[in-house]
PDB file of N, CA and C in Angstrom:
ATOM      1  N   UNK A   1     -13.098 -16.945  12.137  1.00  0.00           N
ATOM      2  CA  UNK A   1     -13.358 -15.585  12.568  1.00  0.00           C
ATOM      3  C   UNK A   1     -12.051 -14.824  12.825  1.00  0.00           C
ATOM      4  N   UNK A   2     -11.192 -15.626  13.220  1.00  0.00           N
ATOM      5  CA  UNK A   2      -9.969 -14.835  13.846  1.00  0.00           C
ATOM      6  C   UNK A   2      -9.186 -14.415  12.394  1.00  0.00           C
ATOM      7  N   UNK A   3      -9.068 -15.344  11.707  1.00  0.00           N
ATOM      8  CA  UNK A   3      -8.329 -15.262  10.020  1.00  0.00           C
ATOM      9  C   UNK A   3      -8.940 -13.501   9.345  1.00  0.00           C
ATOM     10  N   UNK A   4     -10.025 -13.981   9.797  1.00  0.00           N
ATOM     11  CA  UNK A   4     -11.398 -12.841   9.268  1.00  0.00           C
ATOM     12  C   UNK A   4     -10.442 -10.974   9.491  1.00  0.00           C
ATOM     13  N   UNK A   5     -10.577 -10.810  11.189  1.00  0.00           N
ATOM     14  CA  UNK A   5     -10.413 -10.257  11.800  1.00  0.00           C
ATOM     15  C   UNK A   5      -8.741  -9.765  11.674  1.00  0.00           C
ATOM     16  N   UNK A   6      -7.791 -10.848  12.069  1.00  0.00           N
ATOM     17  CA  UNK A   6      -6.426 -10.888  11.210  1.00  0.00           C
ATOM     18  C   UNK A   6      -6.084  -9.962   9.502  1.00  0.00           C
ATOM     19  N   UNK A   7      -6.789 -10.377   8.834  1.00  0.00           N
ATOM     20  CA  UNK A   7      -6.889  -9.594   7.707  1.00  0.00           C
ATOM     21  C   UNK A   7      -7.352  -8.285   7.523  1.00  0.00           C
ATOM     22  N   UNK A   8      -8.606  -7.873   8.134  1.00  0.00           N
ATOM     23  CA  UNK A   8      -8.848  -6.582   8.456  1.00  0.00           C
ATOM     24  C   UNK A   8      -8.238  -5.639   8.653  1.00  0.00           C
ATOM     25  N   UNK A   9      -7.653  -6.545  10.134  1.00  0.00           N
ATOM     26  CA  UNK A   9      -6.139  -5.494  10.803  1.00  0.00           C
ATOM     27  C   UNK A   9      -5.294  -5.069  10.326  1.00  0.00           C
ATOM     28  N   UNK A  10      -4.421  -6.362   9.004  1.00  0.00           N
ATOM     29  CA  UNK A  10      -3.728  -5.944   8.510  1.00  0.00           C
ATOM     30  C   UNK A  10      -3.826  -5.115   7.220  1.00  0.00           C
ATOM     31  N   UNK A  11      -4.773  -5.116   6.646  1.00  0.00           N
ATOM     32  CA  UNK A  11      -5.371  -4.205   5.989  1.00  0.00           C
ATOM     33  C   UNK A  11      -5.420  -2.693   6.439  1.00  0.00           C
ATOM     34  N   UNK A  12      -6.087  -2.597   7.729  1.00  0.00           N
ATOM     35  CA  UNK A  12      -6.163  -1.046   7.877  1.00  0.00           C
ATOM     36  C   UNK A  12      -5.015  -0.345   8.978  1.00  0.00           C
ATOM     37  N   UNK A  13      -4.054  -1.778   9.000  1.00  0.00           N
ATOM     38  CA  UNK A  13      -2.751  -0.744   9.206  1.00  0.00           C
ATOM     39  C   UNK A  13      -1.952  -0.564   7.777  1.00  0.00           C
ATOM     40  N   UNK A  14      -1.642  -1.259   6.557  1.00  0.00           N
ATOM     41  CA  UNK A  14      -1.430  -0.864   5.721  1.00  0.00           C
ATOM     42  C   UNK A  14      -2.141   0.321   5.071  1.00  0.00           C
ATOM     43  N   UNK A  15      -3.080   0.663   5.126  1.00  0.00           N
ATOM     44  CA  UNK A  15      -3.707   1.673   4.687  1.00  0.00           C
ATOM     45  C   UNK A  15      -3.080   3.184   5.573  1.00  0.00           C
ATOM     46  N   UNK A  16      -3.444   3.017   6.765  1.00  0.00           N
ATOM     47  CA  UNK A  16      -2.257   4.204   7.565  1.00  0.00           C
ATOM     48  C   UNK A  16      -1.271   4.141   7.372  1.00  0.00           C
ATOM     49  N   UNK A  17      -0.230   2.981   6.574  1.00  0.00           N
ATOM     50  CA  UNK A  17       1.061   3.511   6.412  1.00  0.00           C
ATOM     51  C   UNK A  17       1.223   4.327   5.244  1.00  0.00           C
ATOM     52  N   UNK A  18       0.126   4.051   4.234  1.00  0.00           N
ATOM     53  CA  UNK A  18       0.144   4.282   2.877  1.00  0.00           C
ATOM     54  C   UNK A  18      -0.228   5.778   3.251  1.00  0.00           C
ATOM     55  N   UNK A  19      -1.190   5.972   3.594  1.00  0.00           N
ATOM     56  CA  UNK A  19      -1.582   7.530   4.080  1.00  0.00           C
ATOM     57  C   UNK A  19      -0.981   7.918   5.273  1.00  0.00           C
ATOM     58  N   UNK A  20      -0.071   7.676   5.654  1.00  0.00           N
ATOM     59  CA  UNK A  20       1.128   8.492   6.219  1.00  0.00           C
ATOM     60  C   UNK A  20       2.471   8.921   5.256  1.00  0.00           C
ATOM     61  N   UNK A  21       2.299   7.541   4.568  1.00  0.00           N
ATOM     62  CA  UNK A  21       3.984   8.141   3.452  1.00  0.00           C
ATOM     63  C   UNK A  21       3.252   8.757   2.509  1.00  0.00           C
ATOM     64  N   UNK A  22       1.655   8.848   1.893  1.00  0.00           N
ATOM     65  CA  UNK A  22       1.020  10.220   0.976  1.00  0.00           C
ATOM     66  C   UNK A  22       1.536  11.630   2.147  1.00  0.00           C
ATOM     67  N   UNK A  23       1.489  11.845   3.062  1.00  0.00           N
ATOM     68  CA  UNK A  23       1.172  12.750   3.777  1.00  0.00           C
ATOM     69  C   UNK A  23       2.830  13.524   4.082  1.00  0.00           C
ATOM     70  N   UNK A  24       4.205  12.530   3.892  1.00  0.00           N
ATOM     71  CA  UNK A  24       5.557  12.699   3.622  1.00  0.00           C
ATOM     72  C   UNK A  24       5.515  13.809   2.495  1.00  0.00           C
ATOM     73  N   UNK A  25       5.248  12.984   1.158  1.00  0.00           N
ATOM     74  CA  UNK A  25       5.731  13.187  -0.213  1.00  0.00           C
ATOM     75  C   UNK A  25       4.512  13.820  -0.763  1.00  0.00           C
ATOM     76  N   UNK A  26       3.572  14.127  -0.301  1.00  0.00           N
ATOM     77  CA  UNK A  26       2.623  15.582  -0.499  1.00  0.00           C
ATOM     78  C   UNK A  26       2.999  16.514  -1.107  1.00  0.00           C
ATOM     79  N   UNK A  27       3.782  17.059   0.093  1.00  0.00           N
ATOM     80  CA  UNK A  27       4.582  18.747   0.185  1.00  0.00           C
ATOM     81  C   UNK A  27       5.160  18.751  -1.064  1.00  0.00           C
ATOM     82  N   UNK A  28       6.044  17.506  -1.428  1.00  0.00           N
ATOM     83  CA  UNK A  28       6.973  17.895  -2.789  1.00  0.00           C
ATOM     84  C   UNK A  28       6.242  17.552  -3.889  1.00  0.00           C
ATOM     85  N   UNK A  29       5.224  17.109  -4.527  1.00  0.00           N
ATOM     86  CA  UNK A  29       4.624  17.566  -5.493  1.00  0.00           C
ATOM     87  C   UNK A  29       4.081  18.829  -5.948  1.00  0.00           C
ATOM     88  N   UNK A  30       4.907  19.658  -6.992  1.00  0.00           N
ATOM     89  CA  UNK A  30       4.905  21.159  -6.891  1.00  0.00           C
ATOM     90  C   UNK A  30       3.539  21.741  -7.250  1.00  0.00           C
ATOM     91  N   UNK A  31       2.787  20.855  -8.414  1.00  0.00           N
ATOM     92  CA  UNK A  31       1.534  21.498  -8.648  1.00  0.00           C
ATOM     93  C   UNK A  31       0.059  20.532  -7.861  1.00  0.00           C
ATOM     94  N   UNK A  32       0.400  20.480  -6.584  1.00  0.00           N
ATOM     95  CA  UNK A  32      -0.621  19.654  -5.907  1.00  0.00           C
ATOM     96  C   UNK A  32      -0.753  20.824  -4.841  1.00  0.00           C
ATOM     97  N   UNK A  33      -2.362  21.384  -4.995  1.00  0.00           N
ATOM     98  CA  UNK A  33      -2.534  22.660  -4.289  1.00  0.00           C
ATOM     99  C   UNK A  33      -2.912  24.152  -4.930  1.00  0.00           C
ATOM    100  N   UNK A  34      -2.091  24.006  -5.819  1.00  0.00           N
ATOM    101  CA  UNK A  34      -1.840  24.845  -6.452  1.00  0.00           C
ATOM    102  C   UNK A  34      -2.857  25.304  -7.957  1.00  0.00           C
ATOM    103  N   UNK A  35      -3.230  24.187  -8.278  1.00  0.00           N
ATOM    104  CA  UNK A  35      -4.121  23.783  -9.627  1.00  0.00           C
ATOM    105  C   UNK A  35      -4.723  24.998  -9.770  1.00  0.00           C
ATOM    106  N   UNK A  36      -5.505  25.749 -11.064  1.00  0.00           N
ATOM    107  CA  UNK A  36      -6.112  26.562 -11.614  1.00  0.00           C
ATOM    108  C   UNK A  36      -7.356  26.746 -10.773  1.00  0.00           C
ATOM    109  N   UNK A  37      -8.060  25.892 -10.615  1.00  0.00           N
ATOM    110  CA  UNK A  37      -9.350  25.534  -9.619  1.00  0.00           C
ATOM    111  C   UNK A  37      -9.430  25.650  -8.136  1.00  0.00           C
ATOM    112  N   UNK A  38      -7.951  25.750  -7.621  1.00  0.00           N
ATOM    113  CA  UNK A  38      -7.858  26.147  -6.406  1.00  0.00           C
ATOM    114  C   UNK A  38      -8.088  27.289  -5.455  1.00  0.00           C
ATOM    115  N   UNK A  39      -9.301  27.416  -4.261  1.00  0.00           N
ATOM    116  CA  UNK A  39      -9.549  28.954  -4.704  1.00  0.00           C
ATOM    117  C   UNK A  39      -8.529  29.683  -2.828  1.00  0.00           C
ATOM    118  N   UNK A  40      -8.412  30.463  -2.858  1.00  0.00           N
ATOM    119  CA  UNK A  40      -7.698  30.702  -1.879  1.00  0.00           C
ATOM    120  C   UNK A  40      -8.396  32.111  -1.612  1.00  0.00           C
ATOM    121  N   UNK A  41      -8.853  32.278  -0.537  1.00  0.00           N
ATOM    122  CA  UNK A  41      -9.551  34.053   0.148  1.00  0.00           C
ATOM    123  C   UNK A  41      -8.423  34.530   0.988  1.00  0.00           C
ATOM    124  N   UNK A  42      -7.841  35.484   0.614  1.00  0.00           N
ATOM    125  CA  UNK A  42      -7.253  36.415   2.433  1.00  0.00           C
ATOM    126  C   UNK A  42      -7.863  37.572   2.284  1.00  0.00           C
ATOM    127  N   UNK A  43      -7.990  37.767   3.819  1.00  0.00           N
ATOM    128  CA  UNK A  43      -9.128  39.146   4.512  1.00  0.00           C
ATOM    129  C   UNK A  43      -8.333  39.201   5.977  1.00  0.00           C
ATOM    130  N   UNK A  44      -7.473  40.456   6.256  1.00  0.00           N
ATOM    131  CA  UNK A  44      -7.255  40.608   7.487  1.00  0.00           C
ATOM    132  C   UNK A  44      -6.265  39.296   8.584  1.00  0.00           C
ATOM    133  N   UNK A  45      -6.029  39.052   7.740  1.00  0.00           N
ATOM    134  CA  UNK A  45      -4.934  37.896   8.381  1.00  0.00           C
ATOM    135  C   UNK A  45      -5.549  36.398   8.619  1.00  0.00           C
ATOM    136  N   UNK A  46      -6.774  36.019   7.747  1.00  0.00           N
ATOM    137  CA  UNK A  46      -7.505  35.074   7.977  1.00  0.00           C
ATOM    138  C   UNK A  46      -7.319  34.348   6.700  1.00  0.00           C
ATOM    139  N   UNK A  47      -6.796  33.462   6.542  1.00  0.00           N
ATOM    140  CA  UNK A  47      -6.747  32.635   5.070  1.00  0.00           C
ATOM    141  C   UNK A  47      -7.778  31.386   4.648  1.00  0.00           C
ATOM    142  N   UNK A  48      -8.697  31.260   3.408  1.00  0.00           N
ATOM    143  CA  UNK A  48      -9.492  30.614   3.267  1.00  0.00           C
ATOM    144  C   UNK A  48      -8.923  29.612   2.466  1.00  0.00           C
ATOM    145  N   UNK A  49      -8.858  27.927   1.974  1.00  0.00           N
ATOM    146  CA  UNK A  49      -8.150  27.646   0.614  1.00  0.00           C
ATOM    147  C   UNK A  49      -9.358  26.234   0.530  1.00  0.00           C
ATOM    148  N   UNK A  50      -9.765  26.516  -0.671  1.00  0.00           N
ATOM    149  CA  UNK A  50     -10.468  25.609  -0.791  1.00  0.00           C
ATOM    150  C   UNK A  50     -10.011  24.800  -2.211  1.00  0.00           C
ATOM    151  N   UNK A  51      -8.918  23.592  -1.763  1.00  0.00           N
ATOM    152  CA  UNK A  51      -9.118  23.070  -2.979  1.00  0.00           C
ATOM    153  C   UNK A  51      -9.397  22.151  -4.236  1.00  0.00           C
ATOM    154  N   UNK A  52     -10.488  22.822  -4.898  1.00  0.00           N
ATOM    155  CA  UNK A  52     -10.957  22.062  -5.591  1.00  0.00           C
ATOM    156  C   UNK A  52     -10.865  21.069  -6.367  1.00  0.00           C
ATOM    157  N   UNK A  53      -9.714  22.217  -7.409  1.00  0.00           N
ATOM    158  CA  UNK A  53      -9.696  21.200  -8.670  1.00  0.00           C
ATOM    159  C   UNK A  53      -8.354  20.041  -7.994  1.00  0.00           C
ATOM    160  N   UNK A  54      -7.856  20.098  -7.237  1.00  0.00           N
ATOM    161  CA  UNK A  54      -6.929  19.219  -6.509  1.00  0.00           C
ATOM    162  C   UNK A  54      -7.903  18.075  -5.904  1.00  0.00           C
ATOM    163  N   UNK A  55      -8.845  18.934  -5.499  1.00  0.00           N
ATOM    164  CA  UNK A  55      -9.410  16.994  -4.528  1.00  0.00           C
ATOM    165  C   UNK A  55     -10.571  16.331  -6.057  1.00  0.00           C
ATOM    166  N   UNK A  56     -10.806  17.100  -7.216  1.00  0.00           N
ATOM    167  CA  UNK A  56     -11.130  16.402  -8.543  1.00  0.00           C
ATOM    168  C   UNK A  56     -10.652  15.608  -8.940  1.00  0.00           C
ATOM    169  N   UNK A  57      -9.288  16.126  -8.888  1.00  0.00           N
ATOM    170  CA  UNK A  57      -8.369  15.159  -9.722  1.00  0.00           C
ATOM    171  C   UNK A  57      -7.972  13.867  -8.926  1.00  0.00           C
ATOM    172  N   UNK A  58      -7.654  14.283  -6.996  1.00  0.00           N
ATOM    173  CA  UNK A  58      -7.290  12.945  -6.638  1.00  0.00           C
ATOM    174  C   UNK A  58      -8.521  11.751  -7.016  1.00  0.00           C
ATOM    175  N   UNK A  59      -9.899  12.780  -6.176  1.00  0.00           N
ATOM    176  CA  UNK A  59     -11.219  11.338  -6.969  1.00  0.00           C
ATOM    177  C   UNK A  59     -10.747  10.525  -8.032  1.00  0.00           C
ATOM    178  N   UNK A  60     -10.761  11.214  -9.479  1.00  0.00           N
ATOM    179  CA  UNK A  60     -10.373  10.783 -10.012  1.00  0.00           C
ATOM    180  C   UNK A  60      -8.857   9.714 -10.869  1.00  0.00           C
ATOM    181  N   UNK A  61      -8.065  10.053  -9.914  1.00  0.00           N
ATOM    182  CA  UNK A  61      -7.077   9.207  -9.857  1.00  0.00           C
ATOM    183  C   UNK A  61      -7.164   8.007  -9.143  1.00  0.00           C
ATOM    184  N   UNK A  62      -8.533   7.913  -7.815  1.00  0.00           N
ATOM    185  CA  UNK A  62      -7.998   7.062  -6.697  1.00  0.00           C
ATOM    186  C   UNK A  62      -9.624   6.215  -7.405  1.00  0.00           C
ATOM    187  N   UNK A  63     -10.363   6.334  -8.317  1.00  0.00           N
ATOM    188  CA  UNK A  63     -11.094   6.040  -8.423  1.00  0.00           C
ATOM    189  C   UNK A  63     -10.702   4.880 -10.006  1.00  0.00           C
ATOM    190  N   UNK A  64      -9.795   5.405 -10.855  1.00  0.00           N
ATOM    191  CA  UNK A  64      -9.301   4.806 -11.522  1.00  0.00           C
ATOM    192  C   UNK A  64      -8.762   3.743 -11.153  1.00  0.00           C
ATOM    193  N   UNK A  65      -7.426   4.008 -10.015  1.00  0.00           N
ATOM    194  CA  UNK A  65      -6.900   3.243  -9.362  1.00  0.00           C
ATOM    195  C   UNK A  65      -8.013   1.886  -8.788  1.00  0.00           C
ATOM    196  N   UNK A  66      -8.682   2.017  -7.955  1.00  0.00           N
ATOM    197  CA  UNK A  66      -9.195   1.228  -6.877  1.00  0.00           C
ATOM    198  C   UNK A  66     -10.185   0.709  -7.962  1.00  0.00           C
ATOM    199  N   UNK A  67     -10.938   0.951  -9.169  1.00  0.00           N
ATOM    200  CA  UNK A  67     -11.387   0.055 -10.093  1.00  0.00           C
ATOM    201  C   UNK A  67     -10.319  -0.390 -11.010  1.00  0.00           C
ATOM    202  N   UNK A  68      -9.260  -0.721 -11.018  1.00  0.00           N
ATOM    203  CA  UNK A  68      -8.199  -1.490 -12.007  1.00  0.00           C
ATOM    204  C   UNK A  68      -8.326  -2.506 -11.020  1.00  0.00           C
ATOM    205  N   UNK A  69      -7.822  -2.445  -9.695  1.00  0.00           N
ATOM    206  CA  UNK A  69      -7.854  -3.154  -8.401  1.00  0.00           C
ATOM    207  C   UNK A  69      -8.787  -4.376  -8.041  1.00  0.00           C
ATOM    208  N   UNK A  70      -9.728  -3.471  -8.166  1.00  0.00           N
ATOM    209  CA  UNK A  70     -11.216  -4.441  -8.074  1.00  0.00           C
ATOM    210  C   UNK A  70     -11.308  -5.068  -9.331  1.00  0.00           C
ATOM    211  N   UNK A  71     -10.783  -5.152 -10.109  1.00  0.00           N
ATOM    212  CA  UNK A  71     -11.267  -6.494 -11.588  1.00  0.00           C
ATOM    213  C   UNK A  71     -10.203  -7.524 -11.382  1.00  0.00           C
ATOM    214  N   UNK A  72      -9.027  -7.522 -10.598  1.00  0.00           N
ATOM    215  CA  UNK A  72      -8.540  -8.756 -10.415  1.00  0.00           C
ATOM    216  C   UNK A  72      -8.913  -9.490 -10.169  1.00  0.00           C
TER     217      UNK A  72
END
């Protein structure tokens, strides 16, 4: 149980480090945000950004990824 539990842990602190250093090196990817599909509203000093075709593409990148992963 403890081995069990041990692994978990270290699992989902690797995962927060991984999505802390995504969350570094974000900013400098120039067309992440930005994509054609991205929709952005301003009205009166209120900014809306919804974006789309950016969280498409990560699905699809992290979905590629994590099934290459899973057939080992």
């Amino acid at each position: 149980m403890e081995r069990v539990l041990g692994r978990v842990l270290l699992l989902f602190g690797l995962g927060i480090a991984a999505l802390g250093l995504l969350l570094l090196v974000a900013p400098k990817i120039p067309f992440l945000g930005r994509l054609p599909g991205d929709l952005r509203f301003q009205r009166d000093g209120t900014t809306i950004f919804l974006p789309l075709a950016t969280c498409l593409l990560l699905s699809i990148l992290l979905t590629v990824i994590l099934n290459l992963l899973g057939r080992r």
